[in-house]
C-alpha atoms as a PDB file:
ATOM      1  CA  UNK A   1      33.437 -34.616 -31.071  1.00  0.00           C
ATOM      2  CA  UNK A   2      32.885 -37.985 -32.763  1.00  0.00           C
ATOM      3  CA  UNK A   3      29.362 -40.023 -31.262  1.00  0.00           C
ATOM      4  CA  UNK A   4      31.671 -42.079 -29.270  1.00  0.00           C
ATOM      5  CA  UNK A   5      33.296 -39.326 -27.439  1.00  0.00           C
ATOM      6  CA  UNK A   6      29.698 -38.082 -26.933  1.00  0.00           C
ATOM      7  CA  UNK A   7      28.371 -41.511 -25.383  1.00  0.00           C
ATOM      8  CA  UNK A   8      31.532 -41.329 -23.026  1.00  0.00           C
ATOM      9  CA  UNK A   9      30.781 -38.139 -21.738  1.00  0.00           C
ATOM     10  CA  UNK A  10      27.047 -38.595 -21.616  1.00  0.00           C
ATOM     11  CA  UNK A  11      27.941 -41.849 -19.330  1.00  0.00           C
ATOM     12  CA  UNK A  12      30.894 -39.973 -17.454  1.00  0.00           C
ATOM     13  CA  UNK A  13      27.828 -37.189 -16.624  1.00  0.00           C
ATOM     14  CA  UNK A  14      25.268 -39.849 -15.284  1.00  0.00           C
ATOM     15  CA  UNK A  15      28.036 -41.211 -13.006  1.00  0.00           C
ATOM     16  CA  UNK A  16      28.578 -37.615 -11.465  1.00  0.00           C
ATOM     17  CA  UNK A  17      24.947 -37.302 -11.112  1.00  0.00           C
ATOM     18  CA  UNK A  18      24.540 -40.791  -9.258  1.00  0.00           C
ATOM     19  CA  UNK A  19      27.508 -39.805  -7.006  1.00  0.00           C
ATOM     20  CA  UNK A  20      26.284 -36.375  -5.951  1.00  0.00           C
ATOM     21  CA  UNK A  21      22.705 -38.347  -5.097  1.00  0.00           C
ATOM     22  CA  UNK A  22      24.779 -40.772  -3.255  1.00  0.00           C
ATOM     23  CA  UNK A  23      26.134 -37.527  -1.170  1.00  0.00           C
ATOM     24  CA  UNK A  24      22.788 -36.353  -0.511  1.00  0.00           C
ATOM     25  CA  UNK A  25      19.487 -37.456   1.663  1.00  0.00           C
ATOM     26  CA  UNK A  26      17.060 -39.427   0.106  1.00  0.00           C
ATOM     27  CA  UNK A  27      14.946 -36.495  -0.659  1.00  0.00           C
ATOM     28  CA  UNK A  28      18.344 -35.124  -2.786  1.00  0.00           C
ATOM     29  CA  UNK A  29      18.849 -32.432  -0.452  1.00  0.00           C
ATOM     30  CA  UNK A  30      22.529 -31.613   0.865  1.00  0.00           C
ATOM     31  CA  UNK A  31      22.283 -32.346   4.469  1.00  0.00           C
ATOM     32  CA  UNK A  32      25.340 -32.632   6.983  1.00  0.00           C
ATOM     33  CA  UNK A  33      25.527 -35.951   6.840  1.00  0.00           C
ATOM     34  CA  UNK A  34      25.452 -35.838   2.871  1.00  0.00           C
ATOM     35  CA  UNK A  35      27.601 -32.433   2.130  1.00  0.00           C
ATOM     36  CA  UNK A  36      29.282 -31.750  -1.394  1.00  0.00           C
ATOM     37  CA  UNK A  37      32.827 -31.950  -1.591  1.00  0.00           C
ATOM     38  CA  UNK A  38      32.495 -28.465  -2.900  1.00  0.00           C
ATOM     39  CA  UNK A  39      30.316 -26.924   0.297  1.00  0.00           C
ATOM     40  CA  UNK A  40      31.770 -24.667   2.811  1.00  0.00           C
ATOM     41  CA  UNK A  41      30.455 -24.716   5.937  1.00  0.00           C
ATOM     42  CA  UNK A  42      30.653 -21.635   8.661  1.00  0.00           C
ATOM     43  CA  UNK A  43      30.245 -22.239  12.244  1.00  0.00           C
ATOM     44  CA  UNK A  44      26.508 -22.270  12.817  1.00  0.00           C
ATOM     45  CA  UNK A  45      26.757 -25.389   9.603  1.00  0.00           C
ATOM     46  CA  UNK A  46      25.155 -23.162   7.054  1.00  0.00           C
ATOM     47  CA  UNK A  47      26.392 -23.104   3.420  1.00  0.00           C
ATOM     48  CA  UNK A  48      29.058 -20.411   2.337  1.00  0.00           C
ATOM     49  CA  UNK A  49      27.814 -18.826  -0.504  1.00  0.00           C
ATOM     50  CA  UNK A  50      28.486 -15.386  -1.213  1.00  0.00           C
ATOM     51  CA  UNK A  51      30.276 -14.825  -5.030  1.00  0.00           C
ATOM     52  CA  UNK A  52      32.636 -12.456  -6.930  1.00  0.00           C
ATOM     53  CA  UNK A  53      31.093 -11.522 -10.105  1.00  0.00           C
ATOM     54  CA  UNK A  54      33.601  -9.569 -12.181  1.00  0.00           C
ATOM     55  CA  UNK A  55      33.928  -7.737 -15.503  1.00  0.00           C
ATOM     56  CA  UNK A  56      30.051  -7.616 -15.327  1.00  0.00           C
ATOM     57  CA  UNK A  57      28.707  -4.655 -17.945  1.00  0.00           C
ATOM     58  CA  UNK A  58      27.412  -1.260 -17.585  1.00  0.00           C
ATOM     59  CA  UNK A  59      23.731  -2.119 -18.152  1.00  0.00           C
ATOM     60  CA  UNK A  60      23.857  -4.755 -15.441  1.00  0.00           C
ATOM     61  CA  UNK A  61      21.570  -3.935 -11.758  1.00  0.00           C
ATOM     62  CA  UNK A  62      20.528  -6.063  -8.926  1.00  0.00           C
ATOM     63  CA  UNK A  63      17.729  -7.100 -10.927  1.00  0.00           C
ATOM     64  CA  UNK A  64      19.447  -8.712 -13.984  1.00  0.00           C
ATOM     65  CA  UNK A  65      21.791 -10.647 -11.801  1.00  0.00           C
ATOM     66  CA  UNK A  66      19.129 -11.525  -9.232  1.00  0.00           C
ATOM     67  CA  UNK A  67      17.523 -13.308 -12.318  1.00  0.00           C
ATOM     68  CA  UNK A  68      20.258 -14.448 -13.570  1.00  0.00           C
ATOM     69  CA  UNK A  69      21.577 -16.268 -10.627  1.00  0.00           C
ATOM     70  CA  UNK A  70      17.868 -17.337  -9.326  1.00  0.00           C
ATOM     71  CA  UNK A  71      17.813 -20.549 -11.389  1.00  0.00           C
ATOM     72  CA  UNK A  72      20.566 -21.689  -9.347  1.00  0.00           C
ATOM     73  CA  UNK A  73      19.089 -21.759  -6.322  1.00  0.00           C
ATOM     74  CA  UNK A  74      17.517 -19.475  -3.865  1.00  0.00           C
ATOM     75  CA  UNK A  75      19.043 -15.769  -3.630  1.00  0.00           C
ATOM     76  CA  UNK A  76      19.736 -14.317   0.412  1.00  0.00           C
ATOM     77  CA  UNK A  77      21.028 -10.871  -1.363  1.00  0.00           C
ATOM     78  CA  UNK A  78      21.925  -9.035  -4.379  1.00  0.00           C
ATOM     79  CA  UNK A  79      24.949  -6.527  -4.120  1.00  0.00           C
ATOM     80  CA  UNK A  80      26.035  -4.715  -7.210  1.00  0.00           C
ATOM     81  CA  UNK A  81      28.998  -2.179  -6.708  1.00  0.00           C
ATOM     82  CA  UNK A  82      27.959   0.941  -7.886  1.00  0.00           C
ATOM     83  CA  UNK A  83      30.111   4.500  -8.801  1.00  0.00           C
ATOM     84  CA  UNK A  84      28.252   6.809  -6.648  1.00  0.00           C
ATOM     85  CA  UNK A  85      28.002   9.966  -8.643  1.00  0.00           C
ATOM     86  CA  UNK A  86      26.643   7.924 -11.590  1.00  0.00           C
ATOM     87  CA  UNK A  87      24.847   5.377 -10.092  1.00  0.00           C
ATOM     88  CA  UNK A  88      26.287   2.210 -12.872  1.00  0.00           C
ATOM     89  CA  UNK A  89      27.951  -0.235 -11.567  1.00  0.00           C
ATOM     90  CA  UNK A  90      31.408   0.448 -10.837  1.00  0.00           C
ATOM     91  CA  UNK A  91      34.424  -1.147 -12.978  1.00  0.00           C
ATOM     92  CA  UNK A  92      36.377  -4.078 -12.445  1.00  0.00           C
ATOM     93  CA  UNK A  93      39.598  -2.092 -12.731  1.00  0.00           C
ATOM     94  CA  UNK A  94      41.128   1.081 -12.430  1.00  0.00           C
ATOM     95  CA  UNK A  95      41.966   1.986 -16.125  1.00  0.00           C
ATOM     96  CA  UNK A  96      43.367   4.714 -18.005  1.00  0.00           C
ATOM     97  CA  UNK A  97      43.835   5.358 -21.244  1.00  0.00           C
ATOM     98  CA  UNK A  98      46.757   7.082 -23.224  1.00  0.00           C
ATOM     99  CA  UNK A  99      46.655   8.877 -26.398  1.00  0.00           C
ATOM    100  CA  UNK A 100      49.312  10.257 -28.413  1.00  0.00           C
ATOM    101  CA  UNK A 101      52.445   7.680 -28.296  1.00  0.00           C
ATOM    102  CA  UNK A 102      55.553   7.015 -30.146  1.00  0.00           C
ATOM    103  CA  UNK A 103      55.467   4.194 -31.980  1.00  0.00           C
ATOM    104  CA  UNK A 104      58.479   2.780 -29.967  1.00  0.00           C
ATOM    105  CA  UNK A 105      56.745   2.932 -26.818  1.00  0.00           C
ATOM    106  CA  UNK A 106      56.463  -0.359 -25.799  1.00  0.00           C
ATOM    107  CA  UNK A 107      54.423  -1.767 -22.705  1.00  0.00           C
ATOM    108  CA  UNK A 108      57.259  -1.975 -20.470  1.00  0.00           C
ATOM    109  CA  UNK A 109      58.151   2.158 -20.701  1.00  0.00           C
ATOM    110  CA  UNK A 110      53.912   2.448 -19.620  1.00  0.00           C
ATOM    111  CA  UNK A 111      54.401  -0.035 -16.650  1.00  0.00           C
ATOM    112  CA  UNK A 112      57.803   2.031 -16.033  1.00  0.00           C
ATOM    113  CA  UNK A 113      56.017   5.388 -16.422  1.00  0.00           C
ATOM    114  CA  UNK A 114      53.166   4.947 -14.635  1.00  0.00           C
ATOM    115  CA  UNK A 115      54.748   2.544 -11.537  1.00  0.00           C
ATOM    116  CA  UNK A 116      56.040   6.176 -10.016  1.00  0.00           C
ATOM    117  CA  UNK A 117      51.905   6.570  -9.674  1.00  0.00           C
ATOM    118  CA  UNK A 118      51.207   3.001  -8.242  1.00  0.00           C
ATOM    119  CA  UNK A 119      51.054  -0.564  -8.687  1.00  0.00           C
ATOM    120  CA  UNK A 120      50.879  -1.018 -12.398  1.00  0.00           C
ATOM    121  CA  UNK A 121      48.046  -4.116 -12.610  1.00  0.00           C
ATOM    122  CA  UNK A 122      48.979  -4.203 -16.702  1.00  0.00           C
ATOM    123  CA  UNK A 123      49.873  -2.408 -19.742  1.00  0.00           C
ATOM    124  CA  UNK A 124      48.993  -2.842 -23.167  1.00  0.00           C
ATOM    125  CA  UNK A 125      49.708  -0.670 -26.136  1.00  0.00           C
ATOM    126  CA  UNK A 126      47.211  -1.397 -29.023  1.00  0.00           C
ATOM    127  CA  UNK A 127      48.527  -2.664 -31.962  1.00  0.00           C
ATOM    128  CA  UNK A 128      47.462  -2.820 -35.684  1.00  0.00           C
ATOM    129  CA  UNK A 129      46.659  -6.538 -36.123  1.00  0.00           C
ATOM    130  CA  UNK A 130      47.792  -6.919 -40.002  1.00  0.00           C
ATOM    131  CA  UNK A 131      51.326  -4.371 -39.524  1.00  0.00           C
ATOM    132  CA  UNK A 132      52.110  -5.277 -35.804  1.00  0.00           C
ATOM    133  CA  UNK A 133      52.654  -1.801 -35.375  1.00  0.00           C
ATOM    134  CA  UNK A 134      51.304   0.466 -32.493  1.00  0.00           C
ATOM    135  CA  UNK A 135      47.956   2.314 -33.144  1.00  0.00           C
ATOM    136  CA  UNK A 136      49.785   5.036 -31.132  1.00  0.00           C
ATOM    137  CA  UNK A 137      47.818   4.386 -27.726  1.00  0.00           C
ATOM    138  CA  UNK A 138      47.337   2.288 -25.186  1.00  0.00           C
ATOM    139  CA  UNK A 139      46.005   1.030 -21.488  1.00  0.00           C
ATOM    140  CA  UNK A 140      47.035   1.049 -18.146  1.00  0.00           C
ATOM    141  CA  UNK A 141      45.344  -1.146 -15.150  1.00  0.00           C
ATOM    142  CA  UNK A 142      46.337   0.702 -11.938  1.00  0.00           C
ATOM    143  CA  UNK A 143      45.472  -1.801  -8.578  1.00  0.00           C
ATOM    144  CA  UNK A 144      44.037   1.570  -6.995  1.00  0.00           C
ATOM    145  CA  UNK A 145      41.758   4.131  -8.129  1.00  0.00           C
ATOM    146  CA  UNK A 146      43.634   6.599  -6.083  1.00  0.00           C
ATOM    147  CA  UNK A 147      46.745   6.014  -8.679  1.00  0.00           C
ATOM    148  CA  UNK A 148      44.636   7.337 -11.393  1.00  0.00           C
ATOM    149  CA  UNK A 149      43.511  10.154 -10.274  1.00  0.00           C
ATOM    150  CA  UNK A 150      47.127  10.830  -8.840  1.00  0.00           C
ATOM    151  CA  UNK A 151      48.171  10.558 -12.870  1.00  0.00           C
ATOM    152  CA  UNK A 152      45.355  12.817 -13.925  1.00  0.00           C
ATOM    153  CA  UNK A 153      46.649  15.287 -11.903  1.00  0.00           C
ATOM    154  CA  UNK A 154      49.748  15.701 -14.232  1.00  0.00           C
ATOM    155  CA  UNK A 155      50.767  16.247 -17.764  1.00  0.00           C
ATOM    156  CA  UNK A 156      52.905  13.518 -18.779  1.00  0.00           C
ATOM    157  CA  UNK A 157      55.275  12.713 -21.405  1.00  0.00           C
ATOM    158  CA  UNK A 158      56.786   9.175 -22.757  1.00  0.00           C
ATOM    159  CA  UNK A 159      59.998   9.467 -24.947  1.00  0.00           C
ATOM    160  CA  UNK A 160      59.924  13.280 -25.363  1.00  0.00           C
ATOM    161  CA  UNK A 161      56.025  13.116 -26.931  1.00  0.00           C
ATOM    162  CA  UNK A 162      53.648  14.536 -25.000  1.00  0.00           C
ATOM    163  CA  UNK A 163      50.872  12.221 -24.340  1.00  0.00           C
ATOM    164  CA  UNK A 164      46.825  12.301 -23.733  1.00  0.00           C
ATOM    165  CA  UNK A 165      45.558  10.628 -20.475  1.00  0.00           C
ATOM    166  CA  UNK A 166      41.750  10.361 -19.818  1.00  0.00           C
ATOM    167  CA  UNK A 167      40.091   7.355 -16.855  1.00  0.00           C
ATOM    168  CA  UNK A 168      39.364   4.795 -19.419  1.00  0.00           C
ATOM    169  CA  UNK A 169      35.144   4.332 -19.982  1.00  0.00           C
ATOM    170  CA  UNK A 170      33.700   1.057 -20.946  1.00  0.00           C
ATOM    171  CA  UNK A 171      32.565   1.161 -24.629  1.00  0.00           C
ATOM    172  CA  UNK A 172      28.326   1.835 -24.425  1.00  0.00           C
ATOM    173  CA  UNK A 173      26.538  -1.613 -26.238  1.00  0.00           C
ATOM    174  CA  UNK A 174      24.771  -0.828 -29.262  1.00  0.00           C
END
């Protein structure tokens, strides 16, 4: 960005600023009479403001996102989904991971596969980024956690290999 662009979106920021204190009271509080385009209101007039946080990592608890969110504004509640034999917070997605396919497996014969178990969410097959040829397994986003453990139930097979299936776990940081 040149210094001119930056000027123009320096000014461009002041004029938001000066019209969101034109929207509030003279103290720059949000008031009825001075809501943000953005509020929503429920019937008792009270700000909506409860959030989806998603794809948030393993080492994340009520107190990190508490934190986190605090220098936004004032917190009512903390809520972190949480698997309840392990106590981490629970995944974003139902995953699954298979091992052991045929290089002509494509993503279309997982989402065919798997669809008898339930609604395929997506399906990738890992690739080798300098060949463009499969590293043999792949991923499969179920909408429901009771699809996977309908597919763990089974062996399964793709194009006469027998394939691995395990619930996909989030890679530990370090």
């Amino acid at each position: 960005m040149d210094p001119s662009e930056k000027q123009e979106s320096h000014s461009q920021k002041e004029e938001s600023t000066s019209e969101n204190r034109s929207q509030q009271g003279n103290d720059g509080q949000r008031t009825p009479e001075h809501p943000q385009q953005d509020d929503i209101r429920n019937d008792q007039g009270d700000v909506a403001g409860k959030i989806f946080i998603g794809g948030l990592s393993w080492q994340t608890t009520e107190d990190t996102l508490r934190y986190y969110f605090s220098k936004y504004g004032e917190l009512a509640d903390v809520a972190l989904m949480s698997d309840k034999k392990t106590g981490k917070p629970r995944p974003e997605s139902c995953k699954i991971f298979a091992g052991g396919l045929a290089q002509d497996v494509s993503e279309n014969d997982l989402r065919d596969y798997f669809g008898a178990y339930g609604t395929v969410k997506d399906a990738i097959v890992m690739v080798d980024r300098n060949t463009g040829s499969s590293r043999g397994f792949g991923f499969i986003t179920f909408e429901r956690e009771d699809a996977v453990d309908r597919v763990l139930k089974d062996d399964h097979e793709i194009k006469g290999k027998r394939i691995e299936i395990k619930k996909a776990e989030p890679r530990e940081a370090g």
